[in-house]
Protein backbone atom coordinates (compact mmCIF):
# COMPACT_ATOMS: atom_id res chain seq x y z
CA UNK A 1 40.80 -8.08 -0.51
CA UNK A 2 39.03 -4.87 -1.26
CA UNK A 3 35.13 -7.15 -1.49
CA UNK A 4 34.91 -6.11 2.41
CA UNK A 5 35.35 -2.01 1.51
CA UNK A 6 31.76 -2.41 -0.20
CA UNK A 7 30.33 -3.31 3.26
CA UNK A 8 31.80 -0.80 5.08
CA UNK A 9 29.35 1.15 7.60
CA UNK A 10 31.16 3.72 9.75
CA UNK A 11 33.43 5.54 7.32
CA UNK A 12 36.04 8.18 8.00
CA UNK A 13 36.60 10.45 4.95
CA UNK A 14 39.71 12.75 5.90
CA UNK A 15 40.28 15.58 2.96
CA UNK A 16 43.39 17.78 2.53
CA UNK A 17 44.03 21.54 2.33
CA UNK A 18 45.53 21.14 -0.64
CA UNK A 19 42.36 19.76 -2.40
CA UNK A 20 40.35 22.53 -0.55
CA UNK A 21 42.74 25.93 -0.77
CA UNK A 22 45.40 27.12 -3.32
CA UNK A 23 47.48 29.56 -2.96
CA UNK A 24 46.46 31.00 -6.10
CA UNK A 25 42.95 30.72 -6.34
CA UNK A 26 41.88 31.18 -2.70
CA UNK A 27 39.45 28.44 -1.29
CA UNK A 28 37.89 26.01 -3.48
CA UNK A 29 34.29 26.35 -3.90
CA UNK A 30 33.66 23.78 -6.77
CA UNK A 31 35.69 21.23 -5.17
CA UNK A 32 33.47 21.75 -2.05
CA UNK A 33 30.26 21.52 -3.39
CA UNK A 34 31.43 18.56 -6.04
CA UNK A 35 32.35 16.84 -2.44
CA UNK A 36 28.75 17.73 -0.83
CA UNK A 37 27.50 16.10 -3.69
CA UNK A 38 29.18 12.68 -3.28
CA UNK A 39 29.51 12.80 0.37
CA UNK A 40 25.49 13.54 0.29
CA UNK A 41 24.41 10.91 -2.14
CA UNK A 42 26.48 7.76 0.47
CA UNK A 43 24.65 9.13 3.16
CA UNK A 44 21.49 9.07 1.41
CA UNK A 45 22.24 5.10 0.54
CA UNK A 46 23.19 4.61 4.05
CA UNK A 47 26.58 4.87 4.45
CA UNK A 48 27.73 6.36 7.95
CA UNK A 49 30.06 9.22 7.38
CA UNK A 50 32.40 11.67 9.22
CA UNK A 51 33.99 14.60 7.54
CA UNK A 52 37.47 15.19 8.87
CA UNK A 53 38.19 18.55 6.66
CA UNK A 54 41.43 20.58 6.66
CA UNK A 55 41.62 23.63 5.16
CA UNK A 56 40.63 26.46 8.06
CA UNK A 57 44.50 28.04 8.50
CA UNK A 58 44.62 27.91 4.69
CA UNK A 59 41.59 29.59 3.85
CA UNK A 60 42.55 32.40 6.68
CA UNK A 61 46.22 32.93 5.47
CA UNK A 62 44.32 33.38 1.77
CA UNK A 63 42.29 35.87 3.22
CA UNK A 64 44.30 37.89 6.08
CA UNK A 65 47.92 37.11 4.34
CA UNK A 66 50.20 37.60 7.11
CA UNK A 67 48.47 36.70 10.38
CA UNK A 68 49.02 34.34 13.58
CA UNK A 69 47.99 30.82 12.80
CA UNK A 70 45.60 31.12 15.32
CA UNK A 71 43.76 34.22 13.76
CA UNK A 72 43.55 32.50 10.21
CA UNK A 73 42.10 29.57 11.36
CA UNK A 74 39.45 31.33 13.25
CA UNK A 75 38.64 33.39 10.24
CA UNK A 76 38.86 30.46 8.10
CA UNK A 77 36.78 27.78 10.19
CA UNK A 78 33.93 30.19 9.84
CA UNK A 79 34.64 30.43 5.63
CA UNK A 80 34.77 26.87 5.65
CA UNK A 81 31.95 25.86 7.62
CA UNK A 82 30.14 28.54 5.36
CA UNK A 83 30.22 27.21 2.33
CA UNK A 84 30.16 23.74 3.73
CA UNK A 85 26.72 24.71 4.88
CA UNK A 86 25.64 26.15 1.68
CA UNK A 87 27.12 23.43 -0.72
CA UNK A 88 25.07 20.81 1.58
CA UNK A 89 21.75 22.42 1.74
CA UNK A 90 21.71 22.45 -1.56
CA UNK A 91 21.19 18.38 -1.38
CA UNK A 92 18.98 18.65 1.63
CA UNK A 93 21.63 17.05 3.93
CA UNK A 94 22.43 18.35 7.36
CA UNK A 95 25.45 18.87 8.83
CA UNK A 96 27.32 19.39 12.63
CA UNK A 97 30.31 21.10 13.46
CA UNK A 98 32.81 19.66 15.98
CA UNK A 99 36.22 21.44 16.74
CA UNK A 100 38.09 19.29 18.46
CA UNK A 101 41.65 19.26 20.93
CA UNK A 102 43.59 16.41 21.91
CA UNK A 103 42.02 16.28 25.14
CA UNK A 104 38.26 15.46 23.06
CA UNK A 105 39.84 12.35 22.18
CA UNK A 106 42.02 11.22 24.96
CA UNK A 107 40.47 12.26 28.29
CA UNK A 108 38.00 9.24 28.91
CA UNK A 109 35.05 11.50 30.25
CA UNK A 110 35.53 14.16 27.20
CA UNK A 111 36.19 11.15 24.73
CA UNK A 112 32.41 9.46 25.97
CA UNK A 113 31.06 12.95 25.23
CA UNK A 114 32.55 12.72 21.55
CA UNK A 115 31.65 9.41 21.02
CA UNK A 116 28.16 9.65 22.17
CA UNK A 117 27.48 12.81 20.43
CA UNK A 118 29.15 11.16 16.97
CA UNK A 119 26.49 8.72 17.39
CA UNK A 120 23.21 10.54 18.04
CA UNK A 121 24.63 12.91 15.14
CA UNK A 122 24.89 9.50 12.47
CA UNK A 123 21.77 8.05 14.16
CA UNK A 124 19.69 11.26 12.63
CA UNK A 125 21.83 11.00 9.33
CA UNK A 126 23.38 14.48 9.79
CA UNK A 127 26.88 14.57 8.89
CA UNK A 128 29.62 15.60 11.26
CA UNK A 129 32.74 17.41 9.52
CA UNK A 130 35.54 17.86 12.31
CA UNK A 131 38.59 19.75 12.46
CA UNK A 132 40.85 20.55 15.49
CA UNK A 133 40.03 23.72 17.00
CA UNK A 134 43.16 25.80 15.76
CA UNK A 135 42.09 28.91 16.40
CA UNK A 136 42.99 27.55 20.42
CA UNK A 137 44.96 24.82 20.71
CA UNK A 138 48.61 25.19 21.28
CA UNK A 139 51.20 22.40 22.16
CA UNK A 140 54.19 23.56 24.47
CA UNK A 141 55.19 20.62 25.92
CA UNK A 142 53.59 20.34 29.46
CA UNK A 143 50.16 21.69 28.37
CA UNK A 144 49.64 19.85 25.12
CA UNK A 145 46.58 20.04 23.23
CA UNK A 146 47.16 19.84 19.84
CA UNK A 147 46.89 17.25 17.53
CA UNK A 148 50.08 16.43 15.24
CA UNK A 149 48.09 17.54 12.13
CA UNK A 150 44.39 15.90 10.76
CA UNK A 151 45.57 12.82 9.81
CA UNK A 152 46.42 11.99 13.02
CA UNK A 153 43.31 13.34 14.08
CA UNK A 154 41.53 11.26 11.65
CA UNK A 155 43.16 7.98 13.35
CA UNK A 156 41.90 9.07 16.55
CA UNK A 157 38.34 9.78 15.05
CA UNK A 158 38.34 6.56 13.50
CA UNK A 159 39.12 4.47 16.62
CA UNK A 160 36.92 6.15 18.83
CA UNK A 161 33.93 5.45 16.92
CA UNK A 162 35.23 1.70 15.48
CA UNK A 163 35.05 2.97 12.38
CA UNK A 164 34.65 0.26 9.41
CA UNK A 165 37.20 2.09 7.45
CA UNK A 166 39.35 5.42 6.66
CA UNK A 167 39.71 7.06 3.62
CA UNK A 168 42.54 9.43 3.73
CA UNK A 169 41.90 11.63 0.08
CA UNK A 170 45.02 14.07 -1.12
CA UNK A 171 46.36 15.30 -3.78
CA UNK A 172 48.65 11.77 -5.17
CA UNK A 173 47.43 8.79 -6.22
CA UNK A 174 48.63 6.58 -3.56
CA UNK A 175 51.81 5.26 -2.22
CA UNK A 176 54.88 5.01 -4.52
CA UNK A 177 57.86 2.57 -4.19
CA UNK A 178 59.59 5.92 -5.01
CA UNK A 179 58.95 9.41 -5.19
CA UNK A 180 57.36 9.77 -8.37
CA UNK A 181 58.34 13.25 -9.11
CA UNK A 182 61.57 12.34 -9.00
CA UNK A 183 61.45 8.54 -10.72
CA UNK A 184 58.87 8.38 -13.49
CA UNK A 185 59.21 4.70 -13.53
CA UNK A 186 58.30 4.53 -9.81
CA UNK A 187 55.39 2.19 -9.17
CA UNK A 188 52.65 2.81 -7.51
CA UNK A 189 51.91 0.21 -4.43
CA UNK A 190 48.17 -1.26 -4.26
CA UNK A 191 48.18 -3.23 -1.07
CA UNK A 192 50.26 -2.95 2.32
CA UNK A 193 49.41 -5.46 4.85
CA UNK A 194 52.29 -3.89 7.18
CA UNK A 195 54.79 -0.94 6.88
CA UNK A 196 58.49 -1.12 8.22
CA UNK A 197 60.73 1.60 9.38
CA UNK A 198 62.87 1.82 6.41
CA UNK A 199 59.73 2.38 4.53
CA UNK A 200 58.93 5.33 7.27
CA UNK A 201 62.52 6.93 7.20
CA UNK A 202 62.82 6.74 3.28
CA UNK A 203 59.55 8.41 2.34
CA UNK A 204 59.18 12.43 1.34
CA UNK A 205 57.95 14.41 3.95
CA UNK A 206 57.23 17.11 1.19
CA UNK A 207 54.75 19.20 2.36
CA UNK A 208 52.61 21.94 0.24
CA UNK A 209 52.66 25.60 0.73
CA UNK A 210 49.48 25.45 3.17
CA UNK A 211 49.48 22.33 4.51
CA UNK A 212 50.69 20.68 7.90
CA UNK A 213 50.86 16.75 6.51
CA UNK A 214 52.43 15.01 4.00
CA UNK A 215 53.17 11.47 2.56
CA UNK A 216 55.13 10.14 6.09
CA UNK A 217 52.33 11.59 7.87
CA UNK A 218 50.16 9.11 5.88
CA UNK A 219 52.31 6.49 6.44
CA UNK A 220 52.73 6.86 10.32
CA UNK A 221 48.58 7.03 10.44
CA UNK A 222 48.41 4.08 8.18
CA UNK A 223 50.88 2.32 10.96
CA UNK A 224 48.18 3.01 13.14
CA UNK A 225 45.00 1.90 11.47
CA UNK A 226 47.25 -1.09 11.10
CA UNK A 227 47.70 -1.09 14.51
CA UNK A 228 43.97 -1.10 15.47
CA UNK A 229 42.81 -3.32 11.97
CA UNK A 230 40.97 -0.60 10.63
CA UNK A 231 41.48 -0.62 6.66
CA UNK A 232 42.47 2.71 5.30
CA UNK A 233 43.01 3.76 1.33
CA UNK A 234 45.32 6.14 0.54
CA UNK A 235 43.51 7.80 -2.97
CA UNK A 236 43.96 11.21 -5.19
CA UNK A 237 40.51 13.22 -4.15
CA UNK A 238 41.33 15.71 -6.74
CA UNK A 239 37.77 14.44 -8.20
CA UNK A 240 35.30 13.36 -5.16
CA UNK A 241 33.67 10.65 -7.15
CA UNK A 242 36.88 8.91 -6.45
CA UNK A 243 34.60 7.31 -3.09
CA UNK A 244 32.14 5.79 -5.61
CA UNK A 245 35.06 3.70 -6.97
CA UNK A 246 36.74 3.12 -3.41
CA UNK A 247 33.35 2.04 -1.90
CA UNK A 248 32.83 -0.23 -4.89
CA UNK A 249 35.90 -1.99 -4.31
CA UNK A 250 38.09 -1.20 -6.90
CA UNK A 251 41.47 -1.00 -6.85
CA UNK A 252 41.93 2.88 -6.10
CA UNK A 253 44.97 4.10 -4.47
CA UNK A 254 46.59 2.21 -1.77
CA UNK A 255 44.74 -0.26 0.45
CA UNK A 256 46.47 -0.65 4.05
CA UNK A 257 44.67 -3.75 5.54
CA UNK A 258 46.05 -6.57 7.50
């Protein structure tokens, strides 16, 4: 089952706030350049990757404390992309910026633009990292243009560009039968081929202190990869050389392929 992960091509590698930002210790730098280092070595043995990184609001609420949404993430998109920049020169691999709305990905004109620009980008091996575009987008009903949070964002990535596979990384191991902070004996599940609606309704929507997603979030993007038979794992990025594993086949995490 996981033998077809080692050929994947077009790969989109979503990371979490919480494996970018704490609350205590402000943003992350090791954990950003340990992932430069792993993200730059697959692109160096020709893996195709996109970046879908979390972590702007975070990084602004660390260093504003009490500000608009919209202000922290335009303070902390420019952190980010920073030390993003820094952390990647380092192994001689460029990078591109794109902040996206909703409209990027479903207006058919705008989503061409995307698409074709994704391309070019991976065509002269520079890495895109994408985020939505906080610091502006707003959803009030009749003018929406937010996303529901980056995992959903990452779907929509993912299916623009027919990516080979998504690789959702967080801060838990995988999928549990249970909530394993509450059941130690909860197991953790290797393989879905499809997820029901008990599964959805049952699952913690537990969120951290900075972050917008969370394990039913997972689950309802996982519904969609499904959906449009793109495989998706579900792994614990805590350590970035978790991809090595994951791109080797080995059972990491959980695997959500038809």
């Amino acid at each position: 089952m996981r033998e077809e992960i080692k050929k994947a091509d077009i790969i989109v590698i979503k990371v979490g706030t919480s494996l970018l930002v704490s609350p205590e210790s402000g943003v992350l730098e090791s954990a950003i350049e340990k992932l430069a280092d792993v993200l730059s070595e697959l692109m160096a043995s020709g893996k195709r990757l996109l970046l879908v990184s979390s972590g702007a609001v975070g990084a602004g609420i660390i260093q504003l404390g009490e500000v608009s949404k919209f202000t922290a993430a335009a303070v902390g998109q420019g952190l980010l992309t920073s030390l993003y920049e820094s952390a990647f020169k380092k192994q001689n691999q460029r990078i591109g910026q794109l902040l996206l709305s909703r409209n990027n990905l479903t207006v058919s004109e705008d989503r061409q633009v995307f698409i074709q620009t994704i391309h070019e980008l991976l065509d002269n091996r520079i890495l895109p990292i994408i985020n939505e575009n906080d610091a502006v987008t707003v959803d009030d009903g009749a003018h929406r243009t937010k996303f529901e949070d980056n995992d959903e964002l990452s779907l929509l990535i993912a299916e623009a560009v027919e990516a080979d596979l998504l690789i959702m990384l967080t801060d838990v191991n995988g999928l549990y039968s249970e909530n394993p902070l509450v059941n130690e004996e909860a197991k953790m599940i290797r393989h879905l081929s499809e997820i029901d609606q008990r599964l959805l309704e049952e699952s913690d929507p537990h969120l951290g202190e900075l972050s917008r997603g969370g394990i039913r979030s997972k689950l309802k993007t996982a519904t969609g990869a499904l959906t449009a038979n793109i495989s998706m794992v579900l792994a614990n990025g805590r350590n970035p050389h978790v991809l090595f594993d994951i791109l080797a086949g080995r059972e990491i995490g959980t695997l959500f392929k038809k």
